[in-house]
N, C-alpha and C. Protein backbone atom coordinates (compact mmCIF):
# COMPACT_ATOMS: atom_id res chain seq x y z
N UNK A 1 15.27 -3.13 -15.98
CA UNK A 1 15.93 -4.03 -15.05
C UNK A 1 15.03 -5.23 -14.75
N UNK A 2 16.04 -6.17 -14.30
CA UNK A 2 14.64 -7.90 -14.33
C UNK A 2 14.00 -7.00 -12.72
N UNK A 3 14.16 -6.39 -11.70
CA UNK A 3 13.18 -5.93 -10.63
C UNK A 3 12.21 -5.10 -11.64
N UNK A 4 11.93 -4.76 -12.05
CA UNK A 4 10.86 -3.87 -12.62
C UNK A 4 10.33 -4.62 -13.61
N UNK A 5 10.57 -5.94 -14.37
CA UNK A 5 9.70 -6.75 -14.88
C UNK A 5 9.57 -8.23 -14.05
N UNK A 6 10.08 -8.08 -12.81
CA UNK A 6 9.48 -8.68 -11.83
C UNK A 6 8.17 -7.60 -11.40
N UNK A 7 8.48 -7.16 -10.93
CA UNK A 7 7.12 -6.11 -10.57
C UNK A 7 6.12 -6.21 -11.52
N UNK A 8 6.48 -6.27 -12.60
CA UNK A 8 5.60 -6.52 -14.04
C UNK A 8 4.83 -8.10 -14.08
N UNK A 9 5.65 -8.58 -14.01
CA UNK A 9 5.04 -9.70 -13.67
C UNK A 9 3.80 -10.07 -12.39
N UNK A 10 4.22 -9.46 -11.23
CA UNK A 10 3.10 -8.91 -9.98
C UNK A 10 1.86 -8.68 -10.51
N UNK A 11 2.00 -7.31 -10.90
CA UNK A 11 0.74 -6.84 -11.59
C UNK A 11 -0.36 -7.45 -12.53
N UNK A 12 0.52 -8.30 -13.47
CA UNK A 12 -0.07 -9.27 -14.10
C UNK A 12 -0.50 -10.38 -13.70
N UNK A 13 -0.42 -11.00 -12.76
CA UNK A 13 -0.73 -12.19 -11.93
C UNK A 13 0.34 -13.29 -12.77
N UNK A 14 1.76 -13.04 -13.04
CA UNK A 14 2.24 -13.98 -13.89
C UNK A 14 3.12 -14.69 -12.48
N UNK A 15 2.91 -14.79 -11.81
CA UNK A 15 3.68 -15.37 -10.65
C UNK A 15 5.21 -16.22 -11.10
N UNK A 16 4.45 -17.34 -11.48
CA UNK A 16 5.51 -18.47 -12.19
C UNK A 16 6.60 -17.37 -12.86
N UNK A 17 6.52 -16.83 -14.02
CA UNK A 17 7.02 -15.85 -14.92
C UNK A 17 8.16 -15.10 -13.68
N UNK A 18 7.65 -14.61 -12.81
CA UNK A 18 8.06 -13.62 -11.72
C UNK A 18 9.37 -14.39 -11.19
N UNK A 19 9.08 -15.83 -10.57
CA UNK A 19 9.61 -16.78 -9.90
C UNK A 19 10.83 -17.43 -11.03
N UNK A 20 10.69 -17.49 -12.26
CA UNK A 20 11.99 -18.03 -12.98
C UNK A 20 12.71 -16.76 -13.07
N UNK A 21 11.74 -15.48 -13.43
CA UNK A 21 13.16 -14.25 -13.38
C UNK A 21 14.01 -13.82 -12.21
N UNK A 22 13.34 -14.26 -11.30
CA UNK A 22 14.19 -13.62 -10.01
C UNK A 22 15.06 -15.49 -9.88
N UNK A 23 14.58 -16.21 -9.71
CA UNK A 23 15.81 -17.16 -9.91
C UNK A 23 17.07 -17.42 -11.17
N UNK A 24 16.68 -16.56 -12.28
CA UNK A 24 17.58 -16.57 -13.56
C UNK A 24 18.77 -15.47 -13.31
N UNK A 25 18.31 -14.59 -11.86
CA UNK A 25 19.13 -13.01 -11.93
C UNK A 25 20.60 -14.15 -11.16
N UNK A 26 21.11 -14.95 -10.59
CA UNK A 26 22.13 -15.77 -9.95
C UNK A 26 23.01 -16.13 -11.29
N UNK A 27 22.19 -16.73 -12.02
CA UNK A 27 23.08 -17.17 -13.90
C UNK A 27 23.67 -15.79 -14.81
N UNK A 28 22.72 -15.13 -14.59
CA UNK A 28 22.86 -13.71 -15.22
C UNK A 28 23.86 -12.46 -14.32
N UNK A 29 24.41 -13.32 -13.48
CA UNK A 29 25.82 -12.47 -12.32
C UNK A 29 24.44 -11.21 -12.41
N UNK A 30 23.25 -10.88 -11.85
CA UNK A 30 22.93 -10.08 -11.56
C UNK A 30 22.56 -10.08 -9.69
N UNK A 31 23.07 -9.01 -9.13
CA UNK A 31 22.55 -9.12 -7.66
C UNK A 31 21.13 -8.78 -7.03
N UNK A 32 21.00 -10.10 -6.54
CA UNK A 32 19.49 -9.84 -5.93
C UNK A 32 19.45 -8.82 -4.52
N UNK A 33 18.65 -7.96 -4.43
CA UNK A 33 18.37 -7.02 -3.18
C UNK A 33 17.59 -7.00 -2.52
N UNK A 34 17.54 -6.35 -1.69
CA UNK A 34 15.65 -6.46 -1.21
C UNK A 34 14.34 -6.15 -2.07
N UNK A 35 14.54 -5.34 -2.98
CA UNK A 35 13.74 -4.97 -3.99
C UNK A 35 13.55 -5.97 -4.77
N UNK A 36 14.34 -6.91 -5.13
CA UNK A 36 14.14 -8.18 -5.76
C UNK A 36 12.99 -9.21 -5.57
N UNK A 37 13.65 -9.01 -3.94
CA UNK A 37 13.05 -10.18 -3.06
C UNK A 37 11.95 -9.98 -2.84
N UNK A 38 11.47 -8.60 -2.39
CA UNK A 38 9.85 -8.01 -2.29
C UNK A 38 9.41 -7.86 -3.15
N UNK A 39 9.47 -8.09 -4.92
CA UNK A 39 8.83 -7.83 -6.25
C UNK A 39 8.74 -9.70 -6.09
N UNK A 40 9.22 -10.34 -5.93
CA UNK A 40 8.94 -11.58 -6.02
C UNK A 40 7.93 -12.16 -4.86
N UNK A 41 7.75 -11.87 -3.23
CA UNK A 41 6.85 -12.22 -2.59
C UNK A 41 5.76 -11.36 -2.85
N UNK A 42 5.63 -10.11 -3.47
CA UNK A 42 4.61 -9.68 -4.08
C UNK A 42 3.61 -10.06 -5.06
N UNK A 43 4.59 -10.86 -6.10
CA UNK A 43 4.08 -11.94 -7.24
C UNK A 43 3.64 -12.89 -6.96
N UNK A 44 4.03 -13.47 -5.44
CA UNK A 44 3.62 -14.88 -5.50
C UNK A 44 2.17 -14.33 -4.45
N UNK A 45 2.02 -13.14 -3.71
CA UNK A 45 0.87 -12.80 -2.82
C UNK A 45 -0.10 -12.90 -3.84
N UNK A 46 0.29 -12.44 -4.74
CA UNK A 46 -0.93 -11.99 -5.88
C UNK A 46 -1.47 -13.47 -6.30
N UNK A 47 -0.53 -14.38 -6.14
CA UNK A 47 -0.83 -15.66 -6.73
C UNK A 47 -1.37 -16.53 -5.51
N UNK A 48 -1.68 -16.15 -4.07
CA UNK A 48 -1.70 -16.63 -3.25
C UNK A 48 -0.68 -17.93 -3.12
N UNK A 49 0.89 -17.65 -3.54
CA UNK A 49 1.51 -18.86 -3.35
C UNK A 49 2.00 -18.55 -1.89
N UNK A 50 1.55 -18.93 -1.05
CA UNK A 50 2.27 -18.42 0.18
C UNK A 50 3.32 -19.20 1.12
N UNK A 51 3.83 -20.11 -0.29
CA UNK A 51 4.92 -21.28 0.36
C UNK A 51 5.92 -20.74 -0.46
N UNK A 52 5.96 -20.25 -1.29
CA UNK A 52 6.86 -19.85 -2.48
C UNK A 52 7.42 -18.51 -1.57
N UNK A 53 6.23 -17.47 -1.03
CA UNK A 53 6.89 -16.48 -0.73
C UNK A 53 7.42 -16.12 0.47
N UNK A 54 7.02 -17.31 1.36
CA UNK A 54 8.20 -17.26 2.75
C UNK A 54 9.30 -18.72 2.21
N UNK A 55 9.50 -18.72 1.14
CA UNK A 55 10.35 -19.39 0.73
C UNK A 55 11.14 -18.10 0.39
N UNK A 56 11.43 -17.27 -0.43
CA UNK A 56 11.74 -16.01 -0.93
C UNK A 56 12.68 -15.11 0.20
N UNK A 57 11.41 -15.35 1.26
CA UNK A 57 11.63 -14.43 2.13
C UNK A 57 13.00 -14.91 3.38
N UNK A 58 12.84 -16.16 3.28
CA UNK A 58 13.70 -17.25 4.03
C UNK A 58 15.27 -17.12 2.63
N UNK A 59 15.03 -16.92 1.64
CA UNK A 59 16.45 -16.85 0.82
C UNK A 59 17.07 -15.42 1.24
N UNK A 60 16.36 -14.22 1.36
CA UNK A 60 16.69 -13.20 1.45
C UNK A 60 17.38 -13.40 2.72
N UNK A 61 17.22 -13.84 3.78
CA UNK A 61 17.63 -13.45 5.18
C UNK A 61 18.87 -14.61 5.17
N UNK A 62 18.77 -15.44 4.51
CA UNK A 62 19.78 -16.67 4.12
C UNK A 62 21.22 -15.71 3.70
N UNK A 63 20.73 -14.49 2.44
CA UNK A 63 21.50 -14.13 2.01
C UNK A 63 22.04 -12.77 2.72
N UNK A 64 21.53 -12.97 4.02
CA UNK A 64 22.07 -11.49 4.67
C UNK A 64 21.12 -9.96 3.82
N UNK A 65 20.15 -10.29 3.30
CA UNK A 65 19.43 -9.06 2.63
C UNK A 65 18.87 -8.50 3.95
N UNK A 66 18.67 -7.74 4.17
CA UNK A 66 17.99 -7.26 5.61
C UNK A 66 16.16 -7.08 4.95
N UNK A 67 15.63 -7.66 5.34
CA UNK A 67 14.09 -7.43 4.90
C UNK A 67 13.26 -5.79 5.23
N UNK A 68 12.54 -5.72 4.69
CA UNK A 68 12.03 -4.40 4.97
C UNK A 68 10.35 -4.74 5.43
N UNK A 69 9.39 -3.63 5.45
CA UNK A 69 8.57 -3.72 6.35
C UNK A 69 7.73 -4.52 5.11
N UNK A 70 8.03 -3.64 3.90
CA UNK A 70 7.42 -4.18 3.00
C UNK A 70 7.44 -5.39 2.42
N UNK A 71 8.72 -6.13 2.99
CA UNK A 71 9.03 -7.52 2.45
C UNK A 71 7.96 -8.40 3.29
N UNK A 72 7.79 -8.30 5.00
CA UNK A 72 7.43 -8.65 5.47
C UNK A 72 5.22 -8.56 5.57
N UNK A 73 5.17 -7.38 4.57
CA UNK A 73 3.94 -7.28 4.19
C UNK A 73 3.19 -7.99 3.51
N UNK A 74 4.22 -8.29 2.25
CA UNK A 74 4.24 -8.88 1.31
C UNK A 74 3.76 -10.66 1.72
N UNK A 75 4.63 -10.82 2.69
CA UNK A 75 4.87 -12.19 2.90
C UNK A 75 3.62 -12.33 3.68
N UNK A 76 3.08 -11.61 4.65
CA UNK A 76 1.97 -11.60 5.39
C UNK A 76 0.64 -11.44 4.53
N UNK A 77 0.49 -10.59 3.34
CA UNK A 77 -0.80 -10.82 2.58
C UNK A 77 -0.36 -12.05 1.97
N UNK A 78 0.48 -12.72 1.17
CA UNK A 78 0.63 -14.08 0.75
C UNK A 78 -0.03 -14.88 1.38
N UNK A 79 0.37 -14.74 2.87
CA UNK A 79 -0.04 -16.34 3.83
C UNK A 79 -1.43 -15.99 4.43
N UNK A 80 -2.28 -14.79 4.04
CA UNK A 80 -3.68 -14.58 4.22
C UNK A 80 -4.45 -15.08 3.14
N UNK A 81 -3.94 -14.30 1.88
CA UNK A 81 -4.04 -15.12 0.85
C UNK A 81 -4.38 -17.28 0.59
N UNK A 82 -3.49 -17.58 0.80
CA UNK A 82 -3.22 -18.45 1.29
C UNK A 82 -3.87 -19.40 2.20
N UNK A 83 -4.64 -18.46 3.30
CA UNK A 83 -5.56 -18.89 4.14
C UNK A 83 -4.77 -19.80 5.36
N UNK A 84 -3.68 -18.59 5.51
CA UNK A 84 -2.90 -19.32 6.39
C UNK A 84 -2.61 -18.21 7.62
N UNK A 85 -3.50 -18.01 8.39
CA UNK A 85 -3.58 -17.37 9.31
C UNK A 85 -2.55 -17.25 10.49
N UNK A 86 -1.94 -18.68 10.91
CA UNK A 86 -0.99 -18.91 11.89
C UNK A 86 0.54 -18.02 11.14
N UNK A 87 0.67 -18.60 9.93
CA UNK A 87 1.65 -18.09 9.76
C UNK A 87 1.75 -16.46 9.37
N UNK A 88 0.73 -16.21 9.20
CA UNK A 88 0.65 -14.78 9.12
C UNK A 88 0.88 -13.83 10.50
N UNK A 89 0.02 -14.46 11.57
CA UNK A 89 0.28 -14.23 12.55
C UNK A 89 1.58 -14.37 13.39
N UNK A 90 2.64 -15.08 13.04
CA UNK A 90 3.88 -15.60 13.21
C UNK A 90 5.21 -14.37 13.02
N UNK A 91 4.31 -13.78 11.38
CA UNK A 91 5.24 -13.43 10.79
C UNK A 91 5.34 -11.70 11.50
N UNK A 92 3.54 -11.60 12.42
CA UNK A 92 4.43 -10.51 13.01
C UNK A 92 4.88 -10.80 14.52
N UNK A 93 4.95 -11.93 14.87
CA UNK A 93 6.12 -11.71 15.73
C UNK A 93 7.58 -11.91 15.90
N UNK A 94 7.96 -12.10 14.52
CA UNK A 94 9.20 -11.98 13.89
C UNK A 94 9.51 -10.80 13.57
N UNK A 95 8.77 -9.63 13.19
CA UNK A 95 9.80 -8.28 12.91
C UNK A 95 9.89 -7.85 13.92
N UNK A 96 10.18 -8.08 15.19
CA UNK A 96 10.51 -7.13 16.36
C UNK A 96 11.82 -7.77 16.26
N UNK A 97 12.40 -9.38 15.70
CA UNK A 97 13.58 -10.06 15.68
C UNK A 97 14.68 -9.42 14.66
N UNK A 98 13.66 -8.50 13.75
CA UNK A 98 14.61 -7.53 12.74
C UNK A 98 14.64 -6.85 12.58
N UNK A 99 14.15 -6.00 13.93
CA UNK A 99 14.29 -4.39 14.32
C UNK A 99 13.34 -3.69 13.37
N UNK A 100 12.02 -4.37 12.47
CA UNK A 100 11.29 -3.83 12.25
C UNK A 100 9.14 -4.36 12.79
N UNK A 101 8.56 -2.85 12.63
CA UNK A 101 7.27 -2.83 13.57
C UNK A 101 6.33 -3.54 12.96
N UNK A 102 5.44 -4.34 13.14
CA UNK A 102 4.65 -4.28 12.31
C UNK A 102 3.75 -3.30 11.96
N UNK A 103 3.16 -2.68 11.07
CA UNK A 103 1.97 -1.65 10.47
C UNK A 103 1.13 -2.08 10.17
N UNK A 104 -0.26 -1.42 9.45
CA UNK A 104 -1.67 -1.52 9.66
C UNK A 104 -1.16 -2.45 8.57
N UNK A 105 -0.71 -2.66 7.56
CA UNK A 105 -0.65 -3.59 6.17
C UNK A 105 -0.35 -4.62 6.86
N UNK A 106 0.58 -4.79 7.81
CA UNK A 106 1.03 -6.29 8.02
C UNK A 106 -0.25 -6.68 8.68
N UNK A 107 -0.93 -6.18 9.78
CA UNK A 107 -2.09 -5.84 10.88
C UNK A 107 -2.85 -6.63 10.08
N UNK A 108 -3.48 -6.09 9.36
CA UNK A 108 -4.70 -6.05 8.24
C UNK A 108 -4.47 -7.43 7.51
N UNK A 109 -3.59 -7.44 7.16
CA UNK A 109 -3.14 -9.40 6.39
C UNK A 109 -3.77 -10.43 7.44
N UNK A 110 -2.79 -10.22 8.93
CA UNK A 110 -3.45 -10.60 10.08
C UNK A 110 -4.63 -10.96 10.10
N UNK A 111 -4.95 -9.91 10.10
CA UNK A 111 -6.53 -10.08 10.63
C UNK A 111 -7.42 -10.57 10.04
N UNK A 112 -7.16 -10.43 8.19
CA UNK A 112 -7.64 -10.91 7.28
C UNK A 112 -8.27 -12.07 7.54
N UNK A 113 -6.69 -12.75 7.19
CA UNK A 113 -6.28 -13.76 7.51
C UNK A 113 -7.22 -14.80 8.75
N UNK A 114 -7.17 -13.85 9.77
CA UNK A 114 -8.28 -14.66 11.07
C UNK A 114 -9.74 -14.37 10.60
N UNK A 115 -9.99 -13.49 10.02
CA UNK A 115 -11.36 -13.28 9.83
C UNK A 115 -11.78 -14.85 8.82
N UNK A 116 -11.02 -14.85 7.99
CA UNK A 116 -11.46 -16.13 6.58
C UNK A 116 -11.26 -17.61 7.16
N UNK A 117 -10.64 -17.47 8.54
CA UNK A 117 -10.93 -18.54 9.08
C UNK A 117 -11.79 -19.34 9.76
N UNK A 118 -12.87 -18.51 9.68
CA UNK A 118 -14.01 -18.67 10.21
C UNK A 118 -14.61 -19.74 9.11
């Protein structure tokens, strides 16, 4: 399935690669899910694109996908990655807005995140 060579792509640091397959699944009448959406802000964390992947994350909720903790993990090591601390920090006070907690993964991006700002 293109989610599991999205994921493939993750692992590999092929980000770009990641980012045309999950935009090719709309041409290809294939439906994007949350699993989609979190194999793609995963790809771009790895790539520290962390505009790409609250871009991702902003299509999913566009599209009524309900995000998961992990989407929101995802998106939070990106923007540590990234060296973007505010928005990391942002992003957990947005899952209480989608009935989900943040956890030590989102925590830990956080904090990362503030620590490298030094």
């Amino acid at each position: 399935s293109l989610n599991a060579a999205i994921s493939a792509c993750e692992k590999g640091g092929q980000w770009q690669l990641a980012l045309q397959l999950l935009s090719s699944m709309p041409k290809l009448r294939i439906a994007m899910d949350t699993i989609s959406h979190n194999a793609g802000i995963s790809a771009c964390a790895r790539g520290s694109q962390w505009q790409s992947a609250l871009s991702i994350l902003g299509a999913a909720q566009h599209e009524n996908l309900a995000p998961s903790e992990v989407t929101f993990n995802a998106a939070a090591s990106a923007c540590e990655r990234g060296d973007q601390w505010q928005l990391a920090l942002k992003l957990l006070t947005v899952m209480p807005d989608v009935a989900l907690a943040p956890n030590s993964v989102t925590f830990g991006a956080a904090i990362s995140g503030c620590e490298n700002c030094r």
